[in-house]
N, C-alpha and C. Protein backbone atom coordinates (compact mmCIF):
# COMPACT_ATOMS: atom_id res chain seq x y z
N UNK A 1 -21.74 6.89 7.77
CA UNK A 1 -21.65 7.51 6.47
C UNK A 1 -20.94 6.60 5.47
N UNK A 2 -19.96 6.22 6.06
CA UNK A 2 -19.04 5.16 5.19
C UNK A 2 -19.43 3.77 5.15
N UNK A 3 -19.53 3.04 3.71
CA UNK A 3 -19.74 1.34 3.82
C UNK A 3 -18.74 0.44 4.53
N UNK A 4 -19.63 -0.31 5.18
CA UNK A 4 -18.76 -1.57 6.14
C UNK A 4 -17.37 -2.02 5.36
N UNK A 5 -17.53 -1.64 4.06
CA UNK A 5 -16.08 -2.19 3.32
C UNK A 5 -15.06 -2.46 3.66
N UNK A 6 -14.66 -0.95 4.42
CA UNK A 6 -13.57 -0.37 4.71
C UNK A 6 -13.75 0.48 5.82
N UNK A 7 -12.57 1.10 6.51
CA UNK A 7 -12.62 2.01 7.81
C UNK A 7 -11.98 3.14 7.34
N UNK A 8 -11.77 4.25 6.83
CA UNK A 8 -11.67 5.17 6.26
C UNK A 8 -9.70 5.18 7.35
N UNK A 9 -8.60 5.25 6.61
CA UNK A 9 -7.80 5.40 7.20
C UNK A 9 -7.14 6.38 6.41
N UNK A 10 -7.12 6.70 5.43
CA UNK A 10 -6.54 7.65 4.85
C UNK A 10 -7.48 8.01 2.99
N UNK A 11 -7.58 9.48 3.08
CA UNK A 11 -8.20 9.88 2.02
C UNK A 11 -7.72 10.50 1.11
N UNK A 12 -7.87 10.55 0.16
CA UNK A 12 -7.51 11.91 -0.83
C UNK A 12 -8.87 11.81 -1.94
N UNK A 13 -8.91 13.03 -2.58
CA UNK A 13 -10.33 13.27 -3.46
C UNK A 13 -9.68 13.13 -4.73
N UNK A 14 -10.07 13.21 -5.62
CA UNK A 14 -10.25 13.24 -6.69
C UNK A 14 -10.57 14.42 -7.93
N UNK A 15 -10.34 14.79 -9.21
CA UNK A 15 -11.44 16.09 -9.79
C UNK A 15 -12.42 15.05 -9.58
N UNK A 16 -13.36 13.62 -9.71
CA UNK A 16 -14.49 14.04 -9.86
C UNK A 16 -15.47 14.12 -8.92
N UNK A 17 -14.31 14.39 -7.92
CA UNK A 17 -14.96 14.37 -6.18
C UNK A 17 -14.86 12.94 -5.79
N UNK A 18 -14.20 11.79 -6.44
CA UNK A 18 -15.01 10.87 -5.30
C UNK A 18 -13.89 10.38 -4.47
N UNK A 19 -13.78 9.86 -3.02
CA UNK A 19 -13.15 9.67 -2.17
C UNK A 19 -12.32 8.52 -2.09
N UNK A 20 -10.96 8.54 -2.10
CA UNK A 20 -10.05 7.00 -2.10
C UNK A 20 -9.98 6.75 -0.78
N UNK A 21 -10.12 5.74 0.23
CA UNK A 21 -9.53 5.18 1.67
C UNK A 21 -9.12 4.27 1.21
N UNK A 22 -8.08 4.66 1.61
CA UNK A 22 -7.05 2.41 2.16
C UNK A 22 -7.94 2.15 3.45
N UNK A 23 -7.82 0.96 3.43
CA UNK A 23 -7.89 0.32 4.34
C UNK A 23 -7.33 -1.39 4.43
N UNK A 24 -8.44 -1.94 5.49
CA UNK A 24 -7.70 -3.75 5.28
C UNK A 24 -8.10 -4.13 4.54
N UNK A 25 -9.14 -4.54 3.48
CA UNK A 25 -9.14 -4.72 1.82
C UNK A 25 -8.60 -4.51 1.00
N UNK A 26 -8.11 -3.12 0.85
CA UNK A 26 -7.77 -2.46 -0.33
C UNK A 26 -8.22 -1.08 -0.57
N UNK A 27 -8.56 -0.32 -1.22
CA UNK A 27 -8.99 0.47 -1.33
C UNK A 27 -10.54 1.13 -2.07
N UNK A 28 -11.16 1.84 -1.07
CA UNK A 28 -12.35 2.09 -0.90
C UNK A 28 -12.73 3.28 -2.23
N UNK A 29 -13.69 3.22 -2.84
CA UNK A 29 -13.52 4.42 -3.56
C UNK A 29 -15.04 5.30 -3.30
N UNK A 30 -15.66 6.12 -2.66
CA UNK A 30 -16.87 7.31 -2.20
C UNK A 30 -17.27 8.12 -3.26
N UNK A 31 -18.14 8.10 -3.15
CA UNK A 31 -19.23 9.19 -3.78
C UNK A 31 -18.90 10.47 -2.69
N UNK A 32 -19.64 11.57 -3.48
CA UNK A 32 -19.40 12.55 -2.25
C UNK A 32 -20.39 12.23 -0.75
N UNK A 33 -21.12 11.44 -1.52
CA UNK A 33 -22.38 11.15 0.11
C UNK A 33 -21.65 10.31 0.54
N UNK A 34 -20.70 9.79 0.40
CA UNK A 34 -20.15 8.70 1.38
C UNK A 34 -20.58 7.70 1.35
N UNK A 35 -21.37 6.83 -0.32
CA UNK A 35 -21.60 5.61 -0.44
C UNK A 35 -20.45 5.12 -1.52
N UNK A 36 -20.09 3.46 -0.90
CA UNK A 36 -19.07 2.75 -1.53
C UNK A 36 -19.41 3.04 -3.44
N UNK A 37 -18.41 3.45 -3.89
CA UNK A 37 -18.72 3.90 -5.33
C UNK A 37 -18.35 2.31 -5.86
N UNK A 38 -17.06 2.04 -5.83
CA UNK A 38 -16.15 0.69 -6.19
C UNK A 38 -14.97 0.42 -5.15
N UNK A 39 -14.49 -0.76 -5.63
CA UNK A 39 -12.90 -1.65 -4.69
C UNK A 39 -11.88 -1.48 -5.50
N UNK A 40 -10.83 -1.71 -5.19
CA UNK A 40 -9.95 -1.91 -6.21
C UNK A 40 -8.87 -2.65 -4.56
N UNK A 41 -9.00 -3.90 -4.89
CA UNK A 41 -8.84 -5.37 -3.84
C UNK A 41 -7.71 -5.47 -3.86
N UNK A 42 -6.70 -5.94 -2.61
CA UNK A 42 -5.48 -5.74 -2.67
C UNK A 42 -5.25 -7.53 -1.64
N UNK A 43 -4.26 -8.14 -2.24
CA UNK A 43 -4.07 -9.30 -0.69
C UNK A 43 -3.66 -8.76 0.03
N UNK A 44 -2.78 -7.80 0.13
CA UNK A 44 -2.28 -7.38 1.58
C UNK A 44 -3.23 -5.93 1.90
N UNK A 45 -2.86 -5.29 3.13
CA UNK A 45 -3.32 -4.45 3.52
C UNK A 45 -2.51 -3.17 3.15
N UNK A 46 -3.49 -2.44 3.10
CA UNK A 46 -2.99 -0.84 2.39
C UNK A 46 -2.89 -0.21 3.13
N UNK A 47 -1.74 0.49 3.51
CA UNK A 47 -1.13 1.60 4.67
C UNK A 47 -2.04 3.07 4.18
N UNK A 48 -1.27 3.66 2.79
CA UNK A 48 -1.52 5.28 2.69
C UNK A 48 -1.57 5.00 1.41
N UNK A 49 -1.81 6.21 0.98
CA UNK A 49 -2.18 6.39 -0.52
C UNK A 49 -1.98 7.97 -0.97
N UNK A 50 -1.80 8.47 -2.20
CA UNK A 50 -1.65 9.89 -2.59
C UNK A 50 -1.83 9.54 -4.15
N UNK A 51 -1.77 10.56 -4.66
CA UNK A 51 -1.99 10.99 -6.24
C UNK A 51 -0.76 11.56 -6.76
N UNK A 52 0.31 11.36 -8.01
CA UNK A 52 0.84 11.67 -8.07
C UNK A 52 1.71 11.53 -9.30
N UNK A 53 2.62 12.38 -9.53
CA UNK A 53 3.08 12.17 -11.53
C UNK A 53 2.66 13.57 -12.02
N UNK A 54 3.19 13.49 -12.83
CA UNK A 54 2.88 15.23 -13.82
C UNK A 54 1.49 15.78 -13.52
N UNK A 55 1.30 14.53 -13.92
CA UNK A 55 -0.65 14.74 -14.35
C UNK A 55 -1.09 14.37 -13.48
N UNK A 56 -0.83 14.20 -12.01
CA UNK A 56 -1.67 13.58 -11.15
C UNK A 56 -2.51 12.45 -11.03
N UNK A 57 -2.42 11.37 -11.92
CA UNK A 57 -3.41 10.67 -12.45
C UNK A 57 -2.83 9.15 -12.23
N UNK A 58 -1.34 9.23 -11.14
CA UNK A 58 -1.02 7.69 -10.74
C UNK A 58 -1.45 7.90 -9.66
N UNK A 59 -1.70 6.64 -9.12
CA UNK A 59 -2.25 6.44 -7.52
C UNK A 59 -1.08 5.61 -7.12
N UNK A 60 -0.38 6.25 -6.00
CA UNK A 60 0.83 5.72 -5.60
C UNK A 60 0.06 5.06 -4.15
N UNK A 61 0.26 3.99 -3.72
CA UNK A 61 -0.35 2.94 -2.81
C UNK A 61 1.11 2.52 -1.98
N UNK A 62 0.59 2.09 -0.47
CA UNK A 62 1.77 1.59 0.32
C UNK A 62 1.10 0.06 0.63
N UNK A 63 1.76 -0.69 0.51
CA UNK A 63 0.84 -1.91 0.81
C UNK A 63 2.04 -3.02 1.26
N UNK A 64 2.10 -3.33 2.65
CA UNK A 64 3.04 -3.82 3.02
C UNK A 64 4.20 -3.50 2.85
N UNK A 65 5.41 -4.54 2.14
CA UNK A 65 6.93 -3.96 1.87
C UNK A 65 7.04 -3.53 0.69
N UNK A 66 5.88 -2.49 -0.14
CA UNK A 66 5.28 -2.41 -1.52
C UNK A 66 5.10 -1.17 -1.46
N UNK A 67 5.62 -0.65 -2.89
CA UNK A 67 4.82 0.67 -3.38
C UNK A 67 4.52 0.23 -4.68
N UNK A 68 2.94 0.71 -4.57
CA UNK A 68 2.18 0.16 -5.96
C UNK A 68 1.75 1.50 -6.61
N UNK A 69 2.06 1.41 -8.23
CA UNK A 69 1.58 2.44 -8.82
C UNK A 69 0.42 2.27 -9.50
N UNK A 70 -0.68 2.56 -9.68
CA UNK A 70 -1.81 2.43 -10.50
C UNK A 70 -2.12 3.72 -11.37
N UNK A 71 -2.16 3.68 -12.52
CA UNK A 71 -2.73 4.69 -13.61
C UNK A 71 -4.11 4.59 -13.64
N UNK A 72 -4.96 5.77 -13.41
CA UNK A 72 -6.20 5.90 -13.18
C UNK A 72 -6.77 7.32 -14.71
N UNK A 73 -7.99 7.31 -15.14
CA UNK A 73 -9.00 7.64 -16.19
C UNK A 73 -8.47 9.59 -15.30
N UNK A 74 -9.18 9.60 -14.09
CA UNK A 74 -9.46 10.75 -13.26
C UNK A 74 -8.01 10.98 -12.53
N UNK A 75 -7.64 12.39 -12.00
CA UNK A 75 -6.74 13.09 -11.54
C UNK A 75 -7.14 13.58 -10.06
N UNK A 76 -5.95 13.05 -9.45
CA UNK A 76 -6.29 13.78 -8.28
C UNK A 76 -6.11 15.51 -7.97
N UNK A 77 -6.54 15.50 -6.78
CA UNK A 77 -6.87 16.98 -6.46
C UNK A 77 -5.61 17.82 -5.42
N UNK A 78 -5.00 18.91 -5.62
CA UNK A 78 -3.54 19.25 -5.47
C UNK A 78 -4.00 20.55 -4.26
N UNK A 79 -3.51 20.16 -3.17
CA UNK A 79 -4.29 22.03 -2.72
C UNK A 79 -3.65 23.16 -3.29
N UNK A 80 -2.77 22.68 -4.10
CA UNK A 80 -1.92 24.01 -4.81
C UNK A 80 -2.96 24.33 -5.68
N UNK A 81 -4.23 23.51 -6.20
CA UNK A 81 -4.73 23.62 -7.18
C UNK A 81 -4.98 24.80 -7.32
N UNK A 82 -5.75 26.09 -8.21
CA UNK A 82 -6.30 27.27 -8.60
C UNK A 82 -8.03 26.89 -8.33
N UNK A 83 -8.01 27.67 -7.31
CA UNK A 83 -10.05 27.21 -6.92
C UNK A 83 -10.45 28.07 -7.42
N UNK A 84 -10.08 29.36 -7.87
CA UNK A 84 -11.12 30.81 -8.29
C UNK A 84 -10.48 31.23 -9.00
């Protein structure tokens, strides 16, 4: 299901559905079918990842002796969220 990119080691979604994995590249980004959408390339290897900040909309990254913050367009998805 997943592109050779990456090995799916850790996920979180997104609102616009699409799927983040770290892996040994960097990080993988999915469509909901599970094709490579984009990269976002790292030299070292990426442990875990989450969404996080008021607005949900930093991508907090573990990457070696590193925590990387990235500001992203889209917000991640909270299970506290309100589904109905």
């Amino acid at each position: 299901m997943y592109s050779k990119f990456i090995i799916p080691v850790f996920i979180h979604w997104s609102i616009l559905t699409l799927n983040f994995s770290t892996g040994p590249e960097g990080i993988g980004v999915f469509n909901p079918e599970g094709i490579l959408f984009g990269k976002i390339k790292f030299p070292l290897k990426t442990a875990n990842l989450a969404f996080g900040g008021e607005d949900r909309r930093s991508l907090f990254i573990t990457c070696s002796s590193y925590l990387i913050r990235l500001r992203l367009k889209t917000h991640g998805i909270s299970p506290l969220d309100d589904r109905g």
